[in-house]
Protein backbone atom coordinates (compact mmCIF):
# COMPACT_ATOMS: atom_id res chain seq x y z
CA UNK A 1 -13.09 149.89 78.47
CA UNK A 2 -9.91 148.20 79.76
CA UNK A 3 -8.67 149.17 82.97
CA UNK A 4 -4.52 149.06 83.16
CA UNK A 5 -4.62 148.35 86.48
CA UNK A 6 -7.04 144.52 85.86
CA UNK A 7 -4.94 143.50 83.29
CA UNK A 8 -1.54 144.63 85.40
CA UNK A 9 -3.02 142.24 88.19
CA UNK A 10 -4.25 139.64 85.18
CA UNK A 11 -0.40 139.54 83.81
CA UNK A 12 0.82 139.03 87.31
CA UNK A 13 -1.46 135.91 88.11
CA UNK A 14 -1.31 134.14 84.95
CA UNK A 15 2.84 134.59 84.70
CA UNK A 16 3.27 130.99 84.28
CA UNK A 17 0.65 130.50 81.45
CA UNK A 18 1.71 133.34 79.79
CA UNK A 19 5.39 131.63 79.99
CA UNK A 20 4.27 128.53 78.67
CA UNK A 21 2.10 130.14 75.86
CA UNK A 22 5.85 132.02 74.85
CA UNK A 23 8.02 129.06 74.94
CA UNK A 24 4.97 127.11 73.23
CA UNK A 25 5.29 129.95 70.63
CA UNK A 26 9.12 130.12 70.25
CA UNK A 27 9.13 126.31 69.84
CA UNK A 28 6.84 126.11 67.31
CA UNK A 29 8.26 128.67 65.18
CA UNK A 30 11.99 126.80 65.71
CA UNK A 31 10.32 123.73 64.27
CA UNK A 32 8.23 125.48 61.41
CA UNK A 33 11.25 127.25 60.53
CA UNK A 34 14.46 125.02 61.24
CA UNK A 35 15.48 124.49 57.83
CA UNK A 36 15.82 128.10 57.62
CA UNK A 37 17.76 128.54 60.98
CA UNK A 38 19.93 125.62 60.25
CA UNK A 39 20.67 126.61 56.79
CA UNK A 40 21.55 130.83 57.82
CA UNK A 41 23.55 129.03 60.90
CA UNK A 42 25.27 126.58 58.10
CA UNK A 43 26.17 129.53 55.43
CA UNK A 44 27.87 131.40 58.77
CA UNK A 45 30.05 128.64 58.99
CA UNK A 46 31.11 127.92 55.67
CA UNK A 47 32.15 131.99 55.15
CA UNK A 48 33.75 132.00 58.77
CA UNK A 49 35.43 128.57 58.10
CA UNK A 50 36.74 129.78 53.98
CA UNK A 51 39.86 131.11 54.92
CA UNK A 52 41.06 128.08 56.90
CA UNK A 53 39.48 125.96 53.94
CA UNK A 54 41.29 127.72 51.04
CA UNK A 55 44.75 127.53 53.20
CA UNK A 56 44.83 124.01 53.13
CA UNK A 57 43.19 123.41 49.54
CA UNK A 58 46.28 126.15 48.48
CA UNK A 59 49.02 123.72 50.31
CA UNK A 60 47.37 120.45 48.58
CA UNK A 61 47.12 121.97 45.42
CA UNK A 62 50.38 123.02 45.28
CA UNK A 63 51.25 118.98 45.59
CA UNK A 64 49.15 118.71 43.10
CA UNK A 65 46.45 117.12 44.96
CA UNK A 66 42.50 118.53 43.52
CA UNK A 67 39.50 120.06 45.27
CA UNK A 68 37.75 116.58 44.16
CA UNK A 69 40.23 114.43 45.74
CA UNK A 70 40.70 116.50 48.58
CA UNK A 71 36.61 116.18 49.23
CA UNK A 72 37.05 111.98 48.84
CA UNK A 73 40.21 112.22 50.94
CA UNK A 74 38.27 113.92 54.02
CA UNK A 75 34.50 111.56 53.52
CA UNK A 76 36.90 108.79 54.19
CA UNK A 77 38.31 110.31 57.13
CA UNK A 78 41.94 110.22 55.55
CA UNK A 79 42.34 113.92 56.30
CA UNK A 80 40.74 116.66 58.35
CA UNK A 81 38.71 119.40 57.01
CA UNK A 82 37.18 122.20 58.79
CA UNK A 83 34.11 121.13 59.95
CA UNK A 84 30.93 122.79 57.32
CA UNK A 85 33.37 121.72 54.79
CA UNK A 86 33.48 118.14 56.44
CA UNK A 87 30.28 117.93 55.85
CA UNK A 88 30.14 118.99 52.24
CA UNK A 89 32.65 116.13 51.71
CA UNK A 90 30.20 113.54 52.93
CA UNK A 91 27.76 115.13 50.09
CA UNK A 92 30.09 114.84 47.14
CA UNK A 93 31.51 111.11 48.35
CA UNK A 94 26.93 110.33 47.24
CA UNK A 95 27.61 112.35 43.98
CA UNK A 96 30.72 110.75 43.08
CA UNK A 97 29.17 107.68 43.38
CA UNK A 98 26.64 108.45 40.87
CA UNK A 99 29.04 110.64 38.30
CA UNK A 100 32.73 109.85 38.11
CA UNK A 101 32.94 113.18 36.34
CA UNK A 102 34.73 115.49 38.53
CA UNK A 103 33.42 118.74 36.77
CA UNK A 104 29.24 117.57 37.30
CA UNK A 105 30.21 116.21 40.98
CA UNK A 106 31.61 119.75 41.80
CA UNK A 107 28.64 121.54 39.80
CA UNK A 108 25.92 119.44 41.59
CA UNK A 109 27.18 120.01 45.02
CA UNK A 110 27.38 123.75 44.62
CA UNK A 111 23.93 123.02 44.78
CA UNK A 112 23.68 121.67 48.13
CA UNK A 113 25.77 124.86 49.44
CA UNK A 114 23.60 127.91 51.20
CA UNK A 115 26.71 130.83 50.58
CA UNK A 116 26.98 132.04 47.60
CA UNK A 117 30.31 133.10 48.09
CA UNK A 118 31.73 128.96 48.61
CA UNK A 119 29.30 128.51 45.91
CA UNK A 120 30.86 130.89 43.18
CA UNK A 121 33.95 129.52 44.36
CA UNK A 122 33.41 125.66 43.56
CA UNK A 123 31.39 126.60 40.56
CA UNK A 124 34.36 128.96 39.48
CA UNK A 125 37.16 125.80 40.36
CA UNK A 126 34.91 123.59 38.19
CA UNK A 127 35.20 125.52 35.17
CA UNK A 128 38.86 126.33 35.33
CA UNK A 129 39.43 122.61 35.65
CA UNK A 130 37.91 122.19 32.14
CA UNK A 131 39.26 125.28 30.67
CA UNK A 132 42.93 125.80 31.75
CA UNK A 133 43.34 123.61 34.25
CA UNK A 134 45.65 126.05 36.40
CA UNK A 135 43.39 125.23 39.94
CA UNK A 136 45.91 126.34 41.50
CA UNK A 137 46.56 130.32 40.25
CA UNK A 138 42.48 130.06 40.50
CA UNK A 139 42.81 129.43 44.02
CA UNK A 140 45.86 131.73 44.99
CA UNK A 141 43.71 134.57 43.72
CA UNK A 142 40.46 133.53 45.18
CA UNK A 143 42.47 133.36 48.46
CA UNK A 144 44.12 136.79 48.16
CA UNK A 145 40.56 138.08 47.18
CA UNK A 146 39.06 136.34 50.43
CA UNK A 147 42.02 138.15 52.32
CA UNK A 148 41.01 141.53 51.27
CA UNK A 149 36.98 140.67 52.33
CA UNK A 150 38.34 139.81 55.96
CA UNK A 151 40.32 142.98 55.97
CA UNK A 152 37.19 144.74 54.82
CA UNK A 153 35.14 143.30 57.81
CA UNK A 154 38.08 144.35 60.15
CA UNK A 155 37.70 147.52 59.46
CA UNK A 156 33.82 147.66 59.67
CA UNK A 157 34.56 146.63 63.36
CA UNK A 158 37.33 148.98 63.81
CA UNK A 159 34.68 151.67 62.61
CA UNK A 160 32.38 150.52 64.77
CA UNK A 161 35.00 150.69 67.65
CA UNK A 162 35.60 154.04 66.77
CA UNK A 163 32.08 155.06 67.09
CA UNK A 164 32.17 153.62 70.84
CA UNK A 165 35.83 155.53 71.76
CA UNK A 166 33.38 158.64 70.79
CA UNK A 167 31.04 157.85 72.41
CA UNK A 168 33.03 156.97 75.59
CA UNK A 169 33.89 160.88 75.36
CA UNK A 170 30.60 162.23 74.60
CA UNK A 171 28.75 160.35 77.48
CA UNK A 172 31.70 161.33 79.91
CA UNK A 173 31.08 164.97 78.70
CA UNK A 174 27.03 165.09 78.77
CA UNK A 175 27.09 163.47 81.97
CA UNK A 176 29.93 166.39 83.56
CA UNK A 177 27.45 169.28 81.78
CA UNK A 178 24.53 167.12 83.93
CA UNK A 179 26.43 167.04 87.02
CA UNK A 180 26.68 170.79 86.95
CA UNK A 181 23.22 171.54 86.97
CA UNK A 182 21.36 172.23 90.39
CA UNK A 183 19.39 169.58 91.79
CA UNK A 184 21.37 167.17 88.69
CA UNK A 185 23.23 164.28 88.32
CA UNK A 186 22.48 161.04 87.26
CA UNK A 187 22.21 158.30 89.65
CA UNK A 188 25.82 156.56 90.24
CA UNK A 189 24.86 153.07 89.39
CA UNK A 190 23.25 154.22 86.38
CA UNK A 191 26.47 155.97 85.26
CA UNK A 192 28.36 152.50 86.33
CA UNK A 193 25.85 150.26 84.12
CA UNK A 194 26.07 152.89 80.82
CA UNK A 195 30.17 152.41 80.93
CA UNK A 196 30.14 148.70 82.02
CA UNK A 197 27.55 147.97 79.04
CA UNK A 198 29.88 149.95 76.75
CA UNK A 199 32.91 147.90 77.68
CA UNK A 200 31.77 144.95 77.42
CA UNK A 201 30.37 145.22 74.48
CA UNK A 202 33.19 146.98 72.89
CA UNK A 203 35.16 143.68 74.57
CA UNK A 204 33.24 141.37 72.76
CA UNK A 205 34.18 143.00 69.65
CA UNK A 206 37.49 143.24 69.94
CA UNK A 207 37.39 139.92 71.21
CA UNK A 208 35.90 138.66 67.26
CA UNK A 209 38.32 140.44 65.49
CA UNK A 210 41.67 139.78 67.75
CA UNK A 211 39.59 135.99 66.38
CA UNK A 212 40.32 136.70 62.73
CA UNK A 213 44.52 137.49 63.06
CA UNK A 214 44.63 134.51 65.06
CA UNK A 215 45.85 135.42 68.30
CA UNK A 216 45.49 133.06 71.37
CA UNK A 217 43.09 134.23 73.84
CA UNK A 218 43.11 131.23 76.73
CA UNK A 219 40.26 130.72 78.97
CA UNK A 220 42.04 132.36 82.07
CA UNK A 221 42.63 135.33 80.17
CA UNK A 222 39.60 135.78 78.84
CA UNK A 223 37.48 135.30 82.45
CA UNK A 224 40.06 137.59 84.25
CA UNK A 225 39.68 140.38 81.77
CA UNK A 226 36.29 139.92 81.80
CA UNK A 227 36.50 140.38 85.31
CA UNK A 228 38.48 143.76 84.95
CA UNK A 229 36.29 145.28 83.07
CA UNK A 230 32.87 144.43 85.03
CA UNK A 231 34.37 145.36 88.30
CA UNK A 232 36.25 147.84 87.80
CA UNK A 233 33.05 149.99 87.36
CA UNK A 234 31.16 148.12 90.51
CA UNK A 235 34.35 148.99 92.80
CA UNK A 236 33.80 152.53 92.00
CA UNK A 237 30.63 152.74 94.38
CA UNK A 238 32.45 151.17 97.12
CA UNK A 239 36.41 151.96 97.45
CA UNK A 240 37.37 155.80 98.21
CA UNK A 241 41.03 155.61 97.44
CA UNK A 242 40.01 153.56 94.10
CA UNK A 243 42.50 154.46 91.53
CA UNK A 244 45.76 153.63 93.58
CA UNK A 245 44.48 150.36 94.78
CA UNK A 246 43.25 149.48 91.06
CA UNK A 247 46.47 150.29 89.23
CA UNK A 248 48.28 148.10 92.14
CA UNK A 249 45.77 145.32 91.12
CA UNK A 250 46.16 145.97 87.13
CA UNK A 251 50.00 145.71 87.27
CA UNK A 252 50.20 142.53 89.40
CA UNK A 253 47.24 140.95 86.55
CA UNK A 254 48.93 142.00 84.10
CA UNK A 255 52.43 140.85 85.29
CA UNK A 256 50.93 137.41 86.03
CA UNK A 257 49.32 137.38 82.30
CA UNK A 258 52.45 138.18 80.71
CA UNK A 259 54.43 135.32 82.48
CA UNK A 260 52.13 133.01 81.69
CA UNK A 261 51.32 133.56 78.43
CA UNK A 262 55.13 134.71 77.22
CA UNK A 263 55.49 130.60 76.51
CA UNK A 264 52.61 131.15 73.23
CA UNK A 265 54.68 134.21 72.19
CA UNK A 266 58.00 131.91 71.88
CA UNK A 267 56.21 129.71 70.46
CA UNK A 268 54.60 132.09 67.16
CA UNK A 269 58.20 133.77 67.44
CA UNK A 270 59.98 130.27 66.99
CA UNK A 271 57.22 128.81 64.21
CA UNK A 272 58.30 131.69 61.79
CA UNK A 273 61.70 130.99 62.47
CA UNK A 274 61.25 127.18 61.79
CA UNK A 275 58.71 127.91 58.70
CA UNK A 276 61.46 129.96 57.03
CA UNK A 277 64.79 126.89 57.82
CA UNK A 278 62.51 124.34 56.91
CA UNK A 279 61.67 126.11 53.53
CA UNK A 280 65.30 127.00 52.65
CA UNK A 281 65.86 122.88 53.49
CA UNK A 282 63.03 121.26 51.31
CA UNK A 283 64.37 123.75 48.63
CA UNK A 284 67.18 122.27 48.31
CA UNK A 285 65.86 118.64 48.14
CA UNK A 286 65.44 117.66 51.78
CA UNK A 287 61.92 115.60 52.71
CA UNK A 288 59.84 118.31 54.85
CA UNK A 289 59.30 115.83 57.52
CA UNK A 290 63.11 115.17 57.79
CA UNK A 291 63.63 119.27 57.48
CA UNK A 292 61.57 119.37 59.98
CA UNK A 293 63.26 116.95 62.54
CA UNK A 294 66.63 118.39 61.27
CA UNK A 295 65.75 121.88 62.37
CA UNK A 296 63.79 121.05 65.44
CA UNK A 297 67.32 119.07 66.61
CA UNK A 298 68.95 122.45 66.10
CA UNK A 299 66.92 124.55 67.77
CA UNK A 300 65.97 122.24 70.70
CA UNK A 301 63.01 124.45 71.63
CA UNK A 302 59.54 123.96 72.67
CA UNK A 303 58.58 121.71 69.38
CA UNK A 304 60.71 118.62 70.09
CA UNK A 305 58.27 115.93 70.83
CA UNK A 306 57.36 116.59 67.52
CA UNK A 307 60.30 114.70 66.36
CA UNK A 308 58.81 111.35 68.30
CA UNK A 309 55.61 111.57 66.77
CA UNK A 310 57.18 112.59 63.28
CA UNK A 311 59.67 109.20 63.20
CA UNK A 312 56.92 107.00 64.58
CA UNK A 313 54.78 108.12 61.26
CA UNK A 314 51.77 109.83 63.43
CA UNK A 315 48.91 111.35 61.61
CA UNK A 316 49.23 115.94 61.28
CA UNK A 317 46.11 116.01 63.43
CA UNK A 318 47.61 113.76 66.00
CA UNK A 319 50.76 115.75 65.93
CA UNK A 320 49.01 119.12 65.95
CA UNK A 321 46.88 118.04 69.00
CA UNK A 322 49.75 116.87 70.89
CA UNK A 323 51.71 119.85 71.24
CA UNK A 324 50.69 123.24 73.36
CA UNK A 325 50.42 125.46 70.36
CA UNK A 326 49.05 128.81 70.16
CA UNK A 327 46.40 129.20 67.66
CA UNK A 328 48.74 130.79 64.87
CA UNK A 329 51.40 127.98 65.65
CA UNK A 330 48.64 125.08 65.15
CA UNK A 331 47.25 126.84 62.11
CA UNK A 332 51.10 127.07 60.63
CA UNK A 333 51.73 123.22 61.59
CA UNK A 334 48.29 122.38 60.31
CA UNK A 335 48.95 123.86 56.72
CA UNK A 336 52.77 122.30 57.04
CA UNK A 337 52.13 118.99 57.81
CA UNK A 338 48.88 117.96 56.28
CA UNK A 339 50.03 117.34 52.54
CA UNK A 340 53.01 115.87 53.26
CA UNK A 341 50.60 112.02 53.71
CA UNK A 342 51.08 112.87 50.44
CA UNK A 343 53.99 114.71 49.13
CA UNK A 344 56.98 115.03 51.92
CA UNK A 345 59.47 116.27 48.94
CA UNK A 346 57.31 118.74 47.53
CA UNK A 347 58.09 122.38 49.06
CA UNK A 348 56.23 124.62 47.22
CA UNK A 349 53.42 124.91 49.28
CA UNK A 350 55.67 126.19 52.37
CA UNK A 351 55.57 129.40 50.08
CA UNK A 352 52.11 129.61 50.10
CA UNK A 353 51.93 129.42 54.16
CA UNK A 354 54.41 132.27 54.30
CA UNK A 355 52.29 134.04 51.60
CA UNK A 356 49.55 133.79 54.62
CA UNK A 357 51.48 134.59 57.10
CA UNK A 358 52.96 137.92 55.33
CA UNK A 359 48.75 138.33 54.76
CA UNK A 360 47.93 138.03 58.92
CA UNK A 361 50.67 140.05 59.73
CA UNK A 362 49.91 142.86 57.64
CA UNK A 363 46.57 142.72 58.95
CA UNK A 364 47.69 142.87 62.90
CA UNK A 365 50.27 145.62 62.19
CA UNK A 366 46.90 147.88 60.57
CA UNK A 367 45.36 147.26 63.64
CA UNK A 368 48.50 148.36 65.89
CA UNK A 369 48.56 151.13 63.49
CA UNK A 370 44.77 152.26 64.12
CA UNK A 371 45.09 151.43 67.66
CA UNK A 372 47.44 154.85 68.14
CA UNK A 373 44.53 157.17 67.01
CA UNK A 374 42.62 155.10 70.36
CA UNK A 375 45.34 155.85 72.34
CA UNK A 376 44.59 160.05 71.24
CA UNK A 377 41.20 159.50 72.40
CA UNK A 378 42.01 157.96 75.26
CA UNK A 379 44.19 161.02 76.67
CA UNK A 380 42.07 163.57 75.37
CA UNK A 381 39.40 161.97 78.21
CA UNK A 382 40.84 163.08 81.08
CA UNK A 383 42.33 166.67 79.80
CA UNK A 384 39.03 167.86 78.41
CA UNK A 385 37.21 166.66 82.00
CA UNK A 386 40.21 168.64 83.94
CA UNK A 387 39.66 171.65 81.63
CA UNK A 388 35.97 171.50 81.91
CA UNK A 389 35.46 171.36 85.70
CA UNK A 390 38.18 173.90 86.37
CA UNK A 391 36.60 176.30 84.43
CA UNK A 392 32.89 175.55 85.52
CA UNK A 393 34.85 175.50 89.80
CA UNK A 394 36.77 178.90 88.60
CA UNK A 395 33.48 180.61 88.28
CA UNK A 396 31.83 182.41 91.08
CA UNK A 397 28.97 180.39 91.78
CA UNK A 398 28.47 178.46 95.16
CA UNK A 399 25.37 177.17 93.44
CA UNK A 400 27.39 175.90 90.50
CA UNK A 401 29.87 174.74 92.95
CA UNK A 402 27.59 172.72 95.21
CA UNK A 403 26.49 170.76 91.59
CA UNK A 404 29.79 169.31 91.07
CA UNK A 405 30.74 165.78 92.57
CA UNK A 406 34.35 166.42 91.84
CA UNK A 407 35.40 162.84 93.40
CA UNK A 408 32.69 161.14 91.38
CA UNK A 409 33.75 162.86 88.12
CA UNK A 410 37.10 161.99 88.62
CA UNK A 411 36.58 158.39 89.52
CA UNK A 412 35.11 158.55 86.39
CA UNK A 413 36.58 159.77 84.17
CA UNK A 414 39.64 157.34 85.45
CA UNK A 415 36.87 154.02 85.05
CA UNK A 416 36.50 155.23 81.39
CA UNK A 417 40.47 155.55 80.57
CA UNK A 418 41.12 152.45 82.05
CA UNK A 419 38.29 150.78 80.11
CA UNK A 420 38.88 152.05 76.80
CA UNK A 421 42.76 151.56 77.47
CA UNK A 422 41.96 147.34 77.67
CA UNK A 423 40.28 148.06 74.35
CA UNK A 424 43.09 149.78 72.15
CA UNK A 425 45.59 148.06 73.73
CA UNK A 426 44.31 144.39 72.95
CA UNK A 427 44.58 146.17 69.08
CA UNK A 428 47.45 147.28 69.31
CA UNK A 429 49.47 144.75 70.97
CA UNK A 430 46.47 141.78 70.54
CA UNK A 431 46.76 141.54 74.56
CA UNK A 432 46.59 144.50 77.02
CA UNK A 433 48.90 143.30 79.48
CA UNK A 434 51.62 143.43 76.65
CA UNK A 435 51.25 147.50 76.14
CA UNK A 436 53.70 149.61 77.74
CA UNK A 437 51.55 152.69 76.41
CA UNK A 438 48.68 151.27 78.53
CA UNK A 439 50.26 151.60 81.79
CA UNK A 440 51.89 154.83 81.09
CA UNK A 441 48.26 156.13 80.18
CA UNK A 442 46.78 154.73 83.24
CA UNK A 443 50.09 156.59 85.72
CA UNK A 444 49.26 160.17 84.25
CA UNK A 445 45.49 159.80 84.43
CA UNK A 446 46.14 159.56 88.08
CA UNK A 447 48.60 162.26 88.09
CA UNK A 448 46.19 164.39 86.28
CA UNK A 449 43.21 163.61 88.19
CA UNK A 450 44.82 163.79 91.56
């Protein structure tokens, strides 16, 4: 019979073997199964990557350029495609080689493609190209139908962010009922680990959707609110007068954020404006590229070495990478500039951007929408834990009264506000440090818990 306590002392001196016999293991089911991995890691790509894909197929399209050429365009490196779909123009440059056919080259490499969502969509583009011929109304529908599948997957996250606001409230809860029992209470830096866990992971998330309206999350901003959220927790076990200090700290972070990323918000503020002049300018027979110089004269903002680059004939990628542009801003300048290699009179595509645009929008004001019903939550936290321990403290019980960790509780309770407030905030305003609602959240938390 096996004794627990050999193979304990086995495990322990045979670590390293055991180690090696894992990674030995892991390894060789990488390599059995890599075709596998790489093709599930491929298909992620080519759904993540669609959106950006069908934009700029819309704007070609609409200069009358096909999904065919558009593929031979990009294998010779004449034009930038999003990466997976780089790829898959390196595969139909081999089948065009073979079949001239545009219709068999785009059936064949449908093929080679692992989602069957880019699939039906190249098989469905071949066909209309034989049958009607309007590509174009095939892709405008496709791309309003791909815009309703991203605003389905927002809202699976937002449910899932819901679940975690609830739970926020029922683990604050459970663990006040604990705290009231004699001889109770969980161990502090188990309490600090459940809410730290909670908002991180509930960062991450918000993180990936923020990701799919295209808002600009820099590097600093990220590690700094990364930072808040960790610590914040950790500094509980440490600092008595914790609240004050931390809203001091929150205001100064979030001042400093705002002034230094107010230059990206200009910048998506002015790129509508431009979109819209240089629009109404191609309309009315202007090039795009000389609307574009035309306008940027006028406004003498933050886009003018574009107009350098522009007159010395510089490629869109070239021009895109050269300027400090938000994410939004490169994706808008990306869609502009691209066809115009090709077309610079045609303007009908602009419409199709600002069909986007109107598409992104509406999904970031849903999101500021849902993010009020967070912001319910949020103050619900520390009224129900006021209620709660007042009536459990009004009761006549120096037992009961000798359970409660009042300071602890409220510390708390404070740690989870301020958490979950970086969360609905980021929703509603896409940063935290832009919500006026946050700070005046965090101010009566303190007045309530004080």
């Amino acid at each position: 019979m096996l004794n627990i306590d050999n193979i304990i002392v086995y495990l322990s001196n045979n670590t390293l073997f055991i180690l090696l016999i894992l990674s030995s293991l892991i390894i060789s089911f990488s390599l059995i199964f890599r075709r596998q991995i790489s093709g599930i890691i491929e298909k992620i790509s080519l759904e993540n990557e669609l959106p950006d894909f069908l934009a700029l197929l819309l704007t070609f399209e609409a200069n009358g350029i096909r999904l065919d050429e558009v593929l031979e365009e990009a294998s010779q490196n004449k034009l930038v495609l999003p990466r997976s779909y780089q790829k898959l123009s390196l595969i139909f440059s081999v089948l065009s080689r073979v079949s001239s056919d545009p219709y068999t080259c785009l059936k064949k490499l449908a093929e080679y493609i692992p989602s069957d969502r880019v699939k039906n969509f190249v098989r469905g583009y071949a066909e209309v190209l034989i049958t009607t011929g309007d590509t174009l109304s095939y892709i405008d529908s496709f791309i309003k139908e791909e815009f309703s599948v991203l605003k389905t997957r927002i809202n699976n996250i937002v449910s899932f962010i819901d679940m975690l606001f609830e739970g926020f409230l029922i683990i604050l809860l459970g663990i006040l009922v604990y705290s009231l029992i004699p001889l109770g209470g969980l161990p502090i830096e188990l309490v600090v680990f459940v809410i730290m866990v909670l908002s991180l992971f509930s960062y991450v998330l918000t993180y990936k959707l923020l990701e799919l309206t295209y808002y600009y999350m820099s590097t600093f901003y990220v590690v700094l609110t990364t930072a808040l959220i960790v610590l914040t927790p950790i500094t509980l076990l440490f600092i008595q007068s914790f609240m004050v200090i931390h809203v001091i700290i929150v205001i100064l972070a979030g001042l400093f954020l705002y002034f230094k990323h107010r230059i990206f918000e200009e910048i998506d503020s002015q790129t509508m404006v431009l979109l819209e002049e240089v629009y109404g300018e191609s309309r009315i027979g202007m090039p795009i590229d000389s609307a574009l110089i035309k306008i940027i004269n006028r406004h003498n903002g933050p886009f003018t070495k574009m107009i350098d680059l522009l007159k010395m004939g510089a490629k869109p990628s070239e021009i895109v990478n050269a300027v400090n542009f938000s994410q939004l801003s490169r994706k808008v300048f990306s869609l502009l500039l691209t066809p115009i290699e090709y077309s610079k009179s045609h303007y009908r595509h602009i419409g199709y951007i600002i069909n986007i645009l109107d598409h992104i929008r509406g999904l970031r004001k849903s999101l500021s929408e849902r993010s009020k019903i967070y912001y319910i939550y949020i103050l619900t936290l520390p009224l129900v834990v006021i209620v709660f321990m007042n009536t459990m403290l009004s009761m006549d019980s120096s037992i009961i009264y000798q359970g409660i960790n009042q300071a602890f509780i409220k510390k708390m309770t404070y740690v989870a506000v301020f958490e979950s407030l970086i969360i609905a905030s980021m929703i509603d305003k896409g940063y935290w440090f832009r919500s006026v609602l946050m700070y005046a959240i965090m101010f009566l938390t303190i007045m309530l818990l004080l």
